[in-house]
N, C-alpha and C. Protein backbone atom coordinates (compact mmCIF):
# COMPACT_ATOMS: atom_id res chain seq x y z
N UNK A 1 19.25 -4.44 -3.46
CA UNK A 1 20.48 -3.84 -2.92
C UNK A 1 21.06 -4.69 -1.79
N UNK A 2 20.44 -5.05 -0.86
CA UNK A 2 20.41 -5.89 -0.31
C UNK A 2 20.54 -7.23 -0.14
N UNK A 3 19.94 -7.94 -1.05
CA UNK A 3 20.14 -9.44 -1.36
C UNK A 3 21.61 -9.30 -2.42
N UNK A 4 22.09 -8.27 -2.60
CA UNK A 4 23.01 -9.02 -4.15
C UNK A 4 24.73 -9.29 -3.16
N UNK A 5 25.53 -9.16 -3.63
CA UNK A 5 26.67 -9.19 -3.37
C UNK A 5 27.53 -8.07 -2.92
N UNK A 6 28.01 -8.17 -2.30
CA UNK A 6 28.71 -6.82 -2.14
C UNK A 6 30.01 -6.28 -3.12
N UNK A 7 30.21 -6.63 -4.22
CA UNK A 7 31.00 -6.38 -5.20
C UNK A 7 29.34 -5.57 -6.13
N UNK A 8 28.45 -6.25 -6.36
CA UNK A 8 27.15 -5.54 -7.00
C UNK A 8 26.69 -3.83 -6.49
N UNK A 9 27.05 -4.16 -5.33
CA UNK A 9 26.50 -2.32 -4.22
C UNK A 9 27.56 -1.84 -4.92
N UNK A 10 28.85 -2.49 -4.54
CA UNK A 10 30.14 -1.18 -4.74
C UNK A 10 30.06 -0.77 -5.85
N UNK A 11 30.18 -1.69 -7.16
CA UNK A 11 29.92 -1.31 -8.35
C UNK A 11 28.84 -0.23 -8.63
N UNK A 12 27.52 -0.47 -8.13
CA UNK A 12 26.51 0.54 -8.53
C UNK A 12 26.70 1.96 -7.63
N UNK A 13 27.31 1.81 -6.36
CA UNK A 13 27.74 2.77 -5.72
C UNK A 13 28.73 3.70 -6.08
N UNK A 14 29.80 3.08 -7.21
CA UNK A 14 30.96 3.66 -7.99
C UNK A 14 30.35 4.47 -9.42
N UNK A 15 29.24 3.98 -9.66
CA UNK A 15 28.94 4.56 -11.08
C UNK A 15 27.84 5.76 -11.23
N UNK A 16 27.41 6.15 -12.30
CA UNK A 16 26.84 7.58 -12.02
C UNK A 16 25.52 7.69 -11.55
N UNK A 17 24.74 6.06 -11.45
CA UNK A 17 23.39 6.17 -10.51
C UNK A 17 23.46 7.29 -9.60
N UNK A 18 22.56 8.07 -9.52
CA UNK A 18 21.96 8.58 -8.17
C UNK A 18 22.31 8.08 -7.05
N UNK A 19 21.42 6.91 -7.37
CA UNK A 19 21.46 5.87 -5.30
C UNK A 19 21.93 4.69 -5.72
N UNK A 20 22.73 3.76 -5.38
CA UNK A 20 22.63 4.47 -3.41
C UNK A 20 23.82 5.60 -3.57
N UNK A 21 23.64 6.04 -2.44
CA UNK A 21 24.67 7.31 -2.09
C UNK A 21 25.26 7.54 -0.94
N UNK A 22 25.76 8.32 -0.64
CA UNK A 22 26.28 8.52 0.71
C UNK A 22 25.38 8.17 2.31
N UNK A 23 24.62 8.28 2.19
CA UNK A 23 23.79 7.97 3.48
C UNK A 23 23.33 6.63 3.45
N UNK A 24 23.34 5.96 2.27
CA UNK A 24 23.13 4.30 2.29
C UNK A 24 24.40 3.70 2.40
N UNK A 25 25.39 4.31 1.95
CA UNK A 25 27.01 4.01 2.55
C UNK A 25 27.36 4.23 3.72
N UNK A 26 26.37 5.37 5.05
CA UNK A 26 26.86 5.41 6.14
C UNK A 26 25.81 4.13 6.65
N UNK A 27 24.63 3.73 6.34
CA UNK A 27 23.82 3.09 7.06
C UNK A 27 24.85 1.60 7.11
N UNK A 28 25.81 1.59 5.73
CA UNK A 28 26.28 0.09 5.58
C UNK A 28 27.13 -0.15 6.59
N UNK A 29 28.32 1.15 6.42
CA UNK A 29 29.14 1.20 7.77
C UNK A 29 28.81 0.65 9.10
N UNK A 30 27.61 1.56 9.96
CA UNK A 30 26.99 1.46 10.32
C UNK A 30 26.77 -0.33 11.14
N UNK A 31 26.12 -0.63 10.09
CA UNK A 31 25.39 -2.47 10.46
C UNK A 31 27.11 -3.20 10.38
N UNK A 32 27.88 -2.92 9.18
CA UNK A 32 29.47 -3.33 9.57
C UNK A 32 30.03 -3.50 11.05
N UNK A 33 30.02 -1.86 11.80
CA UNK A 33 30.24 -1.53 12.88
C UNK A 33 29.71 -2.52 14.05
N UNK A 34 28.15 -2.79 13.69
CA UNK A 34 27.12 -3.46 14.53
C UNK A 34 27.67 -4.94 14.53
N UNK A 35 27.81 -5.93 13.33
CA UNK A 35 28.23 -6.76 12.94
C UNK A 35 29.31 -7.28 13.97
N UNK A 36 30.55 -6.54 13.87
CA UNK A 36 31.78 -6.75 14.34
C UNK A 36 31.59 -6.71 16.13
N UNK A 37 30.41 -6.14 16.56
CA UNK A 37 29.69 -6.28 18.10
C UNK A 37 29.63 -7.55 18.37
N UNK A 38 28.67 -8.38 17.24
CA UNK A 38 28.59 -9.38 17.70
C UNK A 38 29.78 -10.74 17.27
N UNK A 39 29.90 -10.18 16.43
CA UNK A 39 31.58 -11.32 16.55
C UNK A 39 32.03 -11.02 17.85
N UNK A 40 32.41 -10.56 18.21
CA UNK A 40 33.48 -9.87 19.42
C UNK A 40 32.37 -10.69 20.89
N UNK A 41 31.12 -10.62 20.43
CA UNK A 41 30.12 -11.51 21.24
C UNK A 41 30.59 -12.95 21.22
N UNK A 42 30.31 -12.93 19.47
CA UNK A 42 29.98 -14.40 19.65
C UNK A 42 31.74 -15.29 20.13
N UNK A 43 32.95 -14.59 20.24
CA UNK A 43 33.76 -15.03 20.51
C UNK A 43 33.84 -14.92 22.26
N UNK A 44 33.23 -14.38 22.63
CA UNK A 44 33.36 -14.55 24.31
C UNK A 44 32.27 -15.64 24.98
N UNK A 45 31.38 -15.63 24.79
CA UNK A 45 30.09 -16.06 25.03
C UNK A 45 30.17 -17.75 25.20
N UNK A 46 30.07 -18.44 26.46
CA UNK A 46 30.32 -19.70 26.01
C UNK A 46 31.19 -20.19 26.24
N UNK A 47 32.79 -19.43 26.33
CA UNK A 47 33.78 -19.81 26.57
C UNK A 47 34.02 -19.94 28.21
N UNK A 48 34.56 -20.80 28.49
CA UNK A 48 35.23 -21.38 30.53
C UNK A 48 35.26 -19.90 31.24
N UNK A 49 36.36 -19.06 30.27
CA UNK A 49 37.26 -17.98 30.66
C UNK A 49 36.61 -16.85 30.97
N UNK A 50 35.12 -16.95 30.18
CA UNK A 50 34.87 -15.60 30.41
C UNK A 50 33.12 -16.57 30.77
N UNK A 51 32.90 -17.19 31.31
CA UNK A 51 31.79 -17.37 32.10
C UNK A 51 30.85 -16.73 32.38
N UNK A 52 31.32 -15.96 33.36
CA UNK A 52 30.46 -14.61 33.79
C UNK A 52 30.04 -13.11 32.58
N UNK A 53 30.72 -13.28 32.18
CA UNK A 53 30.52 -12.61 30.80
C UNK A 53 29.06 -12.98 29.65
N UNK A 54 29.08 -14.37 30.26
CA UNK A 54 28.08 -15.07 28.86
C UNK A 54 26.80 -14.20 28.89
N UNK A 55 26.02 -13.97 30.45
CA UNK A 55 24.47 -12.99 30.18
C UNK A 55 24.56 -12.12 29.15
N UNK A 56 25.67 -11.37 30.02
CA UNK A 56 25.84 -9.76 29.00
C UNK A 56 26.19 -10.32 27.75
N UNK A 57 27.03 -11.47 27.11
CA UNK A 57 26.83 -10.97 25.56
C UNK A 57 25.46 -11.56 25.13
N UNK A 58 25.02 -12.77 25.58
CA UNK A 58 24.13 -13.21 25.32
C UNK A 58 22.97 -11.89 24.86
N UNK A 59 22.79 -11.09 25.84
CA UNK A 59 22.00 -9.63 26.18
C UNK A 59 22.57 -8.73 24.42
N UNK A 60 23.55 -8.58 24.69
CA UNK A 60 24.12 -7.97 23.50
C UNK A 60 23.62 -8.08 22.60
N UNK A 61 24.16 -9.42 21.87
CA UNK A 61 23.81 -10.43 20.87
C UNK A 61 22.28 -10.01 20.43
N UNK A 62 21.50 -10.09 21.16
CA UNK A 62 19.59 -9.89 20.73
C UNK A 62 19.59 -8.53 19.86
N UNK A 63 20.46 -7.74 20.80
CA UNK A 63 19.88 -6.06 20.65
C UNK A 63 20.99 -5.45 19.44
N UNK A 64 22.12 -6.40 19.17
CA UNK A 64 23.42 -6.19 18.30
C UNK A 64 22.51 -6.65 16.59
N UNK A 65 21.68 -7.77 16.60
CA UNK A 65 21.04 -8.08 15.80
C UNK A 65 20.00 -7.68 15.38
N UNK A 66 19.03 -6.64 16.09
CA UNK A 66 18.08 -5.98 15.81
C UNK A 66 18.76 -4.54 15.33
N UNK A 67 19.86 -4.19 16.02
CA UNK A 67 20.19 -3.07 15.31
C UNK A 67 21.04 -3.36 13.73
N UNK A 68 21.34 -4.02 13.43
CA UNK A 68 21.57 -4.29 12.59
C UNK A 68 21.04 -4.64 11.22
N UNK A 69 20.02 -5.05 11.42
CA UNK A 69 18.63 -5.33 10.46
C UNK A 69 18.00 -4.49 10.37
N UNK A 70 17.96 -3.49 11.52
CA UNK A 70 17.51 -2.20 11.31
C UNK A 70 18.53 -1.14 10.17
N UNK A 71 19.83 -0.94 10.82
CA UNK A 71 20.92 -0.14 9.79
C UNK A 71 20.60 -0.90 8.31
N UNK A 72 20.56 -1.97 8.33
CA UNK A 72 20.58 -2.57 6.68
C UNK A 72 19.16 -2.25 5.77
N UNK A 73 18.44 -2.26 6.62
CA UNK A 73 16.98 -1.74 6.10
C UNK A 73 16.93 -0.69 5.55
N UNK A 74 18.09 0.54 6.61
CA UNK A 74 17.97 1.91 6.26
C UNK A 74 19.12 2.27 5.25
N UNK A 75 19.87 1.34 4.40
CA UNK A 75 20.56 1.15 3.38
C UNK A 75 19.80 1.56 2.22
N UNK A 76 18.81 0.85 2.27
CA UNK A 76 17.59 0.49 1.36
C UNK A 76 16.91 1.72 1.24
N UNK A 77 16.13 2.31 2.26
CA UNK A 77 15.55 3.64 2.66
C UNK A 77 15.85 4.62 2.18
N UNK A 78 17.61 4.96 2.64
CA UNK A 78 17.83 5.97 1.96
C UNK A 78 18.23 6.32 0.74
N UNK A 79 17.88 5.10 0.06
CA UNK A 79 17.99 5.24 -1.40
C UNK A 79 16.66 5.85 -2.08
N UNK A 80 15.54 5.11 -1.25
CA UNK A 80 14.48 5.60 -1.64
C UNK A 80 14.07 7.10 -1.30
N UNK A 81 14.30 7.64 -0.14
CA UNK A 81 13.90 8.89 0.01
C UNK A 81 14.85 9.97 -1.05
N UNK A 82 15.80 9.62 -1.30
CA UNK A 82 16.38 10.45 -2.23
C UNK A 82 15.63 9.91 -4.07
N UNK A 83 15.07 8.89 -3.91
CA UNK A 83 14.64 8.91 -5.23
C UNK A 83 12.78 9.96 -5.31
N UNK A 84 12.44 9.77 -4.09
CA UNK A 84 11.20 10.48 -3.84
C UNK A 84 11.72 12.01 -4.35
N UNK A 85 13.01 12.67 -3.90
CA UNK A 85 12.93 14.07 -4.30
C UNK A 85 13.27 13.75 -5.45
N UNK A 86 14.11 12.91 -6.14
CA UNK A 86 14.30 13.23 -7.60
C UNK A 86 12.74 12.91 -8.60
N UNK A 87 11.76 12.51 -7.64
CA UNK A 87 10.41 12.07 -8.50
C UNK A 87 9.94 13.61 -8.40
N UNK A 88 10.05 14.84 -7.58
CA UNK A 88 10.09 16.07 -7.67
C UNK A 88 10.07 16.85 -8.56
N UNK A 89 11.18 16.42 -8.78
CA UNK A 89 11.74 17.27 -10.23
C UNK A 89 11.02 16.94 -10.86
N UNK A 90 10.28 16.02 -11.87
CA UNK A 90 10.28 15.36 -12.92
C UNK A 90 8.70 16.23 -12.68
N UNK A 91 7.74 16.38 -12.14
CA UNK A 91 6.62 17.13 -11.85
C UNK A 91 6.72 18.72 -12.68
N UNK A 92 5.09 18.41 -13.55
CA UNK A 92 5.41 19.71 -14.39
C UNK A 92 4.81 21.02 -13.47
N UNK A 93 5.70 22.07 -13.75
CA UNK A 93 5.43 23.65 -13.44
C UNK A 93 4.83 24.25 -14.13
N UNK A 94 4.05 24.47 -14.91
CA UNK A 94 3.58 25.48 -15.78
C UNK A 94 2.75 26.28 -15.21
N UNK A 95 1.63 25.72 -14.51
CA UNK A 95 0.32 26.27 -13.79
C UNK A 95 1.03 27.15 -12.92
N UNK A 96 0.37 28.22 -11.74
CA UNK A 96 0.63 28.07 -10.58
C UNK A 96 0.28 27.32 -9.68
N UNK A 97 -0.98 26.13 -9.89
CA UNK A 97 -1.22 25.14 -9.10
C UNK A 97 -0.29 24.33 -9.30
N UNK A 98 0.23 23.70 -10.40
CA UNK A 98 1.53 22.97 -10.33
C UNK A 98 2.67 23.20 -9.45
N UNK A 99 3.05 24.08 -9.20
CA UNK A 99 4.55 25.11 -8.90
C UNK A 99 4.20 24.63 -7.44
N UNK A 100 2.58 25.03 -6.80
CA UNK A 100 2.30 24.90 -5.44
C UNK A 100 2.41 23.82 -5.08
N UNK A 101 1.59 22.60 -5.93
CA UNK A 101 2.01 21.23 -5.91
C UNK A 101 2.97 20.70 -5.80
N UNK A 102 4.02 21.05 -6.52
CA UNK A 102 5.46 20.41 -6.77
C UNK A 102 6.41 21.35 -5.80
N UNK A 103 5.70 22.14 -4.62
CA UNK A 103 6.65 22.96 -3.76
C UNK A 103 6.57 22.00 -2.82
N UNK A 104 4.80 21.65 -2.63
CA UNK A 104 4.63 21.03 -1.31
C UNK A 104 5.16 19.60 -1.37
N UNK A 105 5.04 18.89 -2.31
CA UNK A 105 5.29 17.66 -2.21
C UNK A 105 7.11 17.44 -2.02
N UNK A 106 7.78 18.73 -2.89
CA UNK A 106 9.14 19.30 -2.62
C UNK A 106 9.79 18.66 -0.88
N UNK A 107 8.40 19.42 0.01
CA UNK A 107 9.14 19.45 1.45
C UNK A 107 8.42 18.59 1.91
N UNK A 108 7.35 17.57 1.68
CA UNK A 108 7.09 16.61 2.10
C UNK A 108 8.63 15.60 1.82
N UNK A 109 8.73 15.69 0.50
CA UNK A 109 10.09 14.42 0.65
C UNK A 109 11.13 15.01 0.84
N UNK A 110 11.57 16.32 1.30
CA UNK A 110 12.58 16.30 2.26
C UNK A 110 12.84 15.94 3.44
N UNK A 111 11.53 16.51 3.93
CA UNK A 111 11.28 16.15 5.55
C UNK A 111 11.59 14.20 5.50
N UNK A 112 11.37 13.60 4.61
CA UNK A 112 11.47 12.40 4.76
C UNK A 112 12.69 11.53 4.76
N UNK A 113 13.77 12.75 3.85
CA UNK A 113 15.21 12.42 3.42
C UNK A 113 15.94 12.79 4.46
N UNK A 114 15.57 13.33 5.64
CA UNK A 114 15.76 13.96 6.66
C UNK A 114 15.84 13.51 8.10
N UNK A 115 14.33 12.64 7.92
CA UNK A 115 14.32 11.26 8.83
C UNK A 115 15.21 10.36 9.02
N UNK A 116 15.24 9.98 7.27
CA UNK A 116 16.11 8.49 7.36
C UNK A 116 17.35 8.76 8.09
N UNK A 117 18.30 9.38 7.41
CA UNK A 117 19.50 9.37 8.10
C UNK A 117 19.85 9.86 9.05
N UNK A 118 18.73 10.79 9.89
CA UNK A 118 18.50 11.24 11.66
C UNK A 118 18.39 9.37 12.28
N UNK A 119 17.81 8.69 11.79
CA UNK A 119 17.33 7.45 12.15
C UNK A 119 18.71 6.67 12.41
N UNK A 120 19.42 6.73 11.27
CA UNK A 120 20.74 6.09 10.89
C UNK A 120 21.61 6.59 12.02
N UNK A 121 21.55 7.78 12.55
CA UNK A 121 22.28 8.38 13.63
C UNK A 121 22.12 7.53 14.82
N UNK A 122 20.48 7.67 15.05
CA UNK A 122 20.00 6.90 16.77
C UNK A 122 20.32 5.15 16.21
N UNK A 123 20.36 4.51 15.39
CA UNK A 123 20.73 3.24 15.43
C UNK A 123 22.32 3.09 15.65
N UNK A 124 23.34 4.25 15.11
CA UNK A 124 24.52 3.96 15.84
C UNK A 124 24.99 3.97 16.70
N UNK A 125 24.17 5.24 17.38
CA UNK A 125 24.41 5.83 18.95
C UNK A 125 24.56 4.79 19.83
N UNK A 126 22.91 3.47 19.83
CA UNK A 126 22.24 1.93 20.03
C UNK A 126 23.73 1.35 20.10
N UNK A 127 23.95 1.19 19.10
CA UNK A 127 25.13 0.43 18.73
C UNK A 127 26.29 0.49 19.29
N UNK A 128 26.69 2.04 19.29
CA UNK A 128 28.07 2.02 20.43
C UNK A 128 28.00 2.40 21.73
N UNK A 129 26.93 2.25 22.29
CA UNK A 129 26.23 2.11 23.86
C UNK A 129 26.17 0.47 23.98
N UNK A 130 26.12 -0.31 23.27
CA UNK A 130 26.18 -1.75 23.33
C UNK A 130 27.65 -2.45 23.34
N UNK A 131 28.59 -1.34 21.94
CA UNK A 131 29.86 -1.72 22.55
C UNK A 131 30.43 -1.09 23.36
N UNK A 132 30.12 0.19 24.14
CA UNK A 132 30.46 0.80 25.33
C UNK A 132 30.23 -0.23 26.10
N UNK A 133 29.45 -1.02 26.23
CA UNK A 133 28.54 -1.89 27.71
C UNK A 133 29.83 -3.22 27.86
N UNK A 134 30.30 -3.50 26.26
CA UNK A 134 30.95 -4.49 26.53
C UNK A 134 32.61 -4.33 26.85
N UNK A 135 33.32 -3.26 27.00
CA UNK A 135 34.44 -3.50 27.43
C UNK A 135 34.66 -3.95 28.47
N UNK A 136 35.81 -4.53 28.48
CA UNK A 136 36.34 -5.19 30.15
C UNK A 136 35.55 -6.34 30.35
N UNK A 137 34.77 -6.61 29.27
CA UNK A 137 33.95 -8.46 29.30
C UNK A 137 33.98 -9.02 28.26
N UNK A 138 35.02 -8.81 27.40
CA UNK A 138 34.89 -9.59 26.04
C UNK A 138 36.33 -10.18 25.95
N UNK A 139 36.30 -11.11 24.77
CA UNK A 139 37.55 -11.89 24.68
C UNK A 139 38.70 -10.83 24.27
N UNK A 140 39.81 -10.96 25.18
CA UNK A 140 40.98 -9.81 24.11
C UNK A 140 41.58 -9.82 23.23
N UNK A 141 41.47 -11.36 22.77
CA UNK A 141 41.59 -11.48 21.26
C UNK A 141 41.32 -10.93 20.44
N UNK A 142 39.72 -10.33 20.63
CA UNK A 142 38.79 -9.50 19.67
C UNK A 142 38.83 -7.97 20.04
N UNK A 143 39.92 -7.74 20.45
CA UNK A 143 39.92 -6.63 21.32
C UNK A 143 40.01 -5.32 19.59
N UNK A 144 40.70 -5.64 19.24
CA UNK A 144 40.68 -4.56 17.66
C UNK A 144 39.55 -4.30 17.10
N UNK A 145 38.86 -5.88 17.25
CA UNK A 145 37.59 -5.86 16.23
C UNK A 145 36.60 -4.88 16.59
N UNK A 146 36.70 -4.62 18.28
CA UNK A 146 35.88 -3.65 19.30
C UNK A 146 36.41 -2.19 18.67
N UNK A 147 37.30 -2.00 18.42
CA UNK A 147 38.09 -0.73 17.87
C UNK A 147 37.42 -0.39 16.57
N UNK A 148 37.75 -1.46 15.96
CA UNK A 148 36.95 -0.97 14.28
C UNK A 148 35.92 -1.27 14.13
N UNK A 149 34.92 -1.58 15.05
CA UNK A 149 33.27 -1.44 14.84
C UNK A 149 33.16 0.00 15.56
N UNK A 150 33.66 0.58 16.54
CA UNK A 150 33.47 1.71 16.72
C UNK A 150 34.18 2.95 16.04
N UNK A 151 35.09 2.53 14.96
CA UNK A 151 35.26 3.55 14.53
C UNK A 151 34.36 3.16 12.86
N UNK A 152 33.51 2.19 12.65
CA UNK A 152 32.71 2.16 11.37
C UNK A 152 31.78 2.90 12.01
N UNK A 153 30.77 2.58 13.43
CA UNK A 153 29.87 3.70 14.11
C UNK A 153 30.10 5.07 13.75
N UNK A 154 31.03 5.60 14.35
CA UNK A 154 31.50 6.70 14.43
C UNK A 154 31.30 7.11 12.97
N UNK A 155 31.70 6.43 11.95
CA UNK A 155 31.55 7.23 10.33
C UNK A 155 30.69 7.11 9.92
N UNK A 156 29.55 5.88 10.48
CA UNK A 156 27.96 6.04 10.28
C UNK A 156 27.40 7.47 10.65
N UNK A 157 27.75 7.27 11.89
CA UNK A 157 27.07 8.71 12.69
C UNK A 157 27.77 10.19 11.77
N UNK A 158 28.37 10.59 11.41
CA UNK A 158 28.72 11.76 10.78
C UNK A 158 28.57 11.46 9.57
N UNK A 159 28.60 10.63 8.71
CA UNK A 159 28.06 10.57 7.49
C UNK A 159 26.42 10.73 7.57
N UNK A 160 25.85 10.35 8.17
CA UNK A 160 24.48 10.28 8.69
C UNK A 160 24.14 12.22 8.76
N UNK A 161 24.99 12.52 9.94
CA UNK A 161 24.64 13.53 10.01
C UNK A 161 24.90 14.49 8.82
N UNK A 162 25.78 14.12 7.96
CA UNK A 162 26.18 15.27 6.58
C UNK A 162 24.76 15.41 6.00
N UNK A 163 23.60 14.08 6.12
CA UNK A 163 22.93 14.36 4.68
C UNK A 163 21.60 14.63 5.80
N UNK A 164 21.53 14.68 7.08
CA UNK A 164 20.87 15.42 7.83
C UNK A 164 20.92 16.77 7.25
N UNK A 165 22.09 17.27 7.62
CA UNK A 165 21.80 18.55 7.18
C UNK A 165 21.79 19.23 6.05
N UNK A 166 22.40 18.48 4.87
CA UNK A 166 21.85 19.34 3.43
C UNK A 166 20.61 19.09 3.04
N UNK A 167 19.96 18.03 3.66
CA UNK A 167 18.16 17.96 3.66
C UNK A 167 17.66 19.37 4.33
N UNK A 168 17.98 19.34 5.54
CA UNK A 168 17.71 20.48 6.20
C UNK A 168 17.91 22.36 5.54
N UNK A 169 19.03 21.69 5.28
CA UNK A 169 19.09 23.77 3.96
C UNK A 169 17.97 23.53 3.27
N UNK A 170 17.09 22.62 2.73
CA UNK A 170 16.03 22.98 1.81
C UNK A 170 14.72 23.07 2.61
N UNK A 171 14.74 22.91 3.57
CA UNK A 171 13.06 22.87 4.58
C UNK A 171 12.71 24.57 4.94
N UNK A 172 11.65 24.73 4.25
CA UNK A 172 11.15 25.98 4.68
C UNK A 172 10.55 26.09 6.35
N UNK A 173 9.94 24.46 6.91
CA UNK A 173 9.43 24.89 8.00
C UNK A 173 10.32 24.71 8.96
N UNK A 174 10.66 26.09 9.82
CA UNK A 174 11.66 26.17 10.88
C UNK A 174 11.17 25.18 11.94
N UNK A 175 10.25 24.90 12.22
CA UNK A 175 9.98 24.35 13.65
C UNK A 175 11.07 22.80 13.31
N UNK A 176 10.73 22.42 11.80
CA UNK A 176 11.11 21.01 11.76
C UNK A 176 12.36 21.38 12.12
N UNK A 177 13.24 22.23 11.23
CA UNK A 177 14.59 22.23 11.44
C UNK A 177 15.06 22.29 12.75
N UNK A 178 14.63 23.30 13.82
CA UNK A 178 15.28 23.30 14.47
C UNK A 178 15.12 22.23 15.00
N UNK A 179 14.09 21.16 15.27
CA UNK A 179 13.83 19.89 16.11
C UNK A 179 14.85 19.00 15.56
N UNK A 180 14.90 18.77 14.31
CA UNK A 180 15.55 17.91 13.72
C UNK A 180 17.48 18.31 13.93
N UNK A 181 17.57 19.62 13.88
CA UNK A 181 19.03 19.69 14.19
C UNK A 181 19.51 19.67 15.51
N UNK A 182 18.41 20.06 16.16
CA UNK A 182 18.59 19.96 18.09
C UNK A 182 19.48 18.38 18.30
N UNK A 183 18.17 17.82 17.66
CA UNK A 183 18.32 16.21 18.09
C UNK A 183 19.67 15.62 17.15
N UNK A 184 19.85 15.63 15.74
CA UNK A 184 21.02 15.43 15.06
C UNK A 184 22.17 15.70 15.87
N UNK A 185 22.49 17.24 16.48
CA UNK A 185 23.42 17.39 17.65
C UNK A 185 23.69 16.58 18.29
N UNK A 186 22.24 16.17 19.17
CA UNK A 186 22.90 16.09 20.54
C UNK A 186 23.29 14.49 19.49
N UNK A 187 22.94 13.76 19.25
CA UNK A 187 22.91 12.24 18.75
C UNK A 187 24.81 12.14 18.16
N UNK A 188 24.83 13.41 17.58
CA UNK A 188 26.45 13.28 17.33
C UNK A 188 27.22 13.55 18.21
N UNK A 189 26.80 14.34 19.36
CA UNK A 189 28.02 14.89 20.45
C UNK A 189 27.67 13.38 21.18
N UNK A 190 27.02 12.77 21.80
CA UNK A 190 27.15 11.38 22.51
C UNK A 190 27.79 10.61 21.87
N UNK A 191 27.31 10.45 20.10
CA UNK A 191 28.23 9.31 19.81
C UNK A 191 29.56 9.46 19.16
N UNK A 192 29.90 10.92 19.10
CA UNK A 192 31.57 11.04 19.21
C UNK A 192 32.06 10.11 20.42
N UNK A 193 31.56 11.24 21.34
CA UNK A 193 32.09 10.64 22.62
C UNK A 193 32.26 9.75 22.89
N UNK A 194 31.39 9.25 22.58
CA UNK A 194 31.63 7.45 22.74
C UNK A 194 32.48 6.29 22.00
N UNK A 195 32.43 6.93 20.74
CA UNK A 195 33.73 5.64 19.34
C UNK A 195 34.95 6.34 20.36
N UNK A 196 35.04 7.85 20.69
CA UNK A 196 36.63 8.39 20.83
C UNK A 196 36.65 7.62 22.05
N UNK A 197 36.15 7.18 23.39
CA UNK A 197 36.34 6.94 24.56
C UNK A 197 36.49 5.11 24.37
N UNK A 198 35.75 4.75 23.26
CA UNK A 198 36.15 3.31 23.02
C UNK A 198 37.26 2.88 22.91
N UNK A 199 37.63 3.89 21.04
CA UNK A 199 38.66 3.38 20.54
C UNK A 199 40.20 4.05 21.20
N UNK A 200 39.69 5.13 22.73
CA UNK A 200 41.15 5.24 23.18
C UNK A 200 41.16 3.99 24.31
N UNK A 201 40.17 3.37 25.17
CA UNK A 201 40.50 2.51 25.69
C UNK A 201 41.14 1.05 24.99
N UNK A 202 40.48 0.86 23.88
CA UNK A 202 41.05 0.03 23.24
C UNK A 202 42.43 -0.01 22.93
N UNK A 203 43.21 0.91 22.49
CA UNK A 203 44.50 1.36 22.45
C UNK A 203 45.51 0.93 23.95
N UNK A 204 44.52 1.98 24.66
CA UNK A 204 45.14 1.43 25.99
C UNK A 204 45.05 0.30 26.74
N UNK A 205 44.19 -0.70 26.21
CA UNK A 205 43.79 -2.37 27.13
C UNK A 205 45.59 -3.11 26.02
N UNK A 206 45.30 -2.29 24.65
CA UNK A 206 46.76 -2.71 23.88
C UNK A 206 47.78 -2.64 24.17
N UNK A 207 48.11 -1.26 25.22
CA UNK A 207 49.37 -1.08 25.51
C UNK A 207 50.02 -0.29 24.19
């Protein structure tokens, strides 16, 4: 999924496969979002004009690239945890030891489909706390590109959170849910806040 082309994802992403699916489409966003961090880096960094600027992207740059390899990983991931519940189904019922079997293993790979894209959330949050860090020190040339990596964040993070929670309608154990939706929350109310407070300064450094 990963190594092929990106005309290969869209295609298999357009057709009636299963996966990838929506949460490997927010993780892509996502590393997109991350991506366009470090352009917006690598165009300040180095240059006369912005001198003083170079630590911080330099700083950026490390942590813009780890999150990113991380989001692309979890491209991959959440293809797999959604193929784990469809290996679910395919488990025979007849027994009642079966039924018990194929309940538990049921919410074992939810709880797991559940993770990934909670995960996909805290790597964007990373991400637009890094381009929060960089306004008012980057080239203004790249000043848009800062705009539309935080608004690909931003559709990571709520796409992320959609398949948070239809994992979550199927978990019988409350403790997980509520932990897992506590934290999904708060992870979306920060990183609203944050693409909206970007992409209105951005607007306004535009005039």
């Amino acid at each position: 999924m990963v190594a092929g082309s990106i005309k290969e994802y869209l295609d298999v992403l357009a057709s009636q496969e299963p996966t990838p699916g929506g949460g490997s489409a927010a993780a892509l966003v996502g590393a997109l979002g991350t991506a366009l961090l470090s352009m917006v880096a690598n165009l300040t960094r180095g240059r006369k004009k912005y001198r003083e600027s170079t630590p911080l992207m330099e700083e950026l740059l490390q942590e813009a690239a780890q999150l990113q390899a991380d989001l692309t990983g979890l491209m991959v991931e959440d293809a797999a945890a959604f193929d784990k519940v469809a290996a679910v189904f395919k488990m025979p019922r007849d027994t009642k030891e079966e039924k018990l079997q194929r309940r538990e293993r049921m919410q074992e790979a939810l709880q797991f489909a559940t993770r990934v894209p909670l995960d996909t959330m805290k790597k964007a949050v990373e991400a637009l706390r890094l381009h929060d860090r960089s306004l008012g020190h980057t080239n203004p040339s790249a000043l848009s590109d800062t705009g539309v990596g935080a608004l690909c964040l931003k559709t990571a993070l709520q796409g992320a959170w959609l398949n948070v929670k239809i994992n979550l309608a199927g978990i019988s154990d409350q403790e997980f849910v509520r932990a897992h939706r506590k934290k999904g929350e708060e992870l979306l109310a920060e990183g609203v806040a944050l693409a909206d407070g970007i992409y209105g300064a951005v607007l306004e450094k535009m005039g």
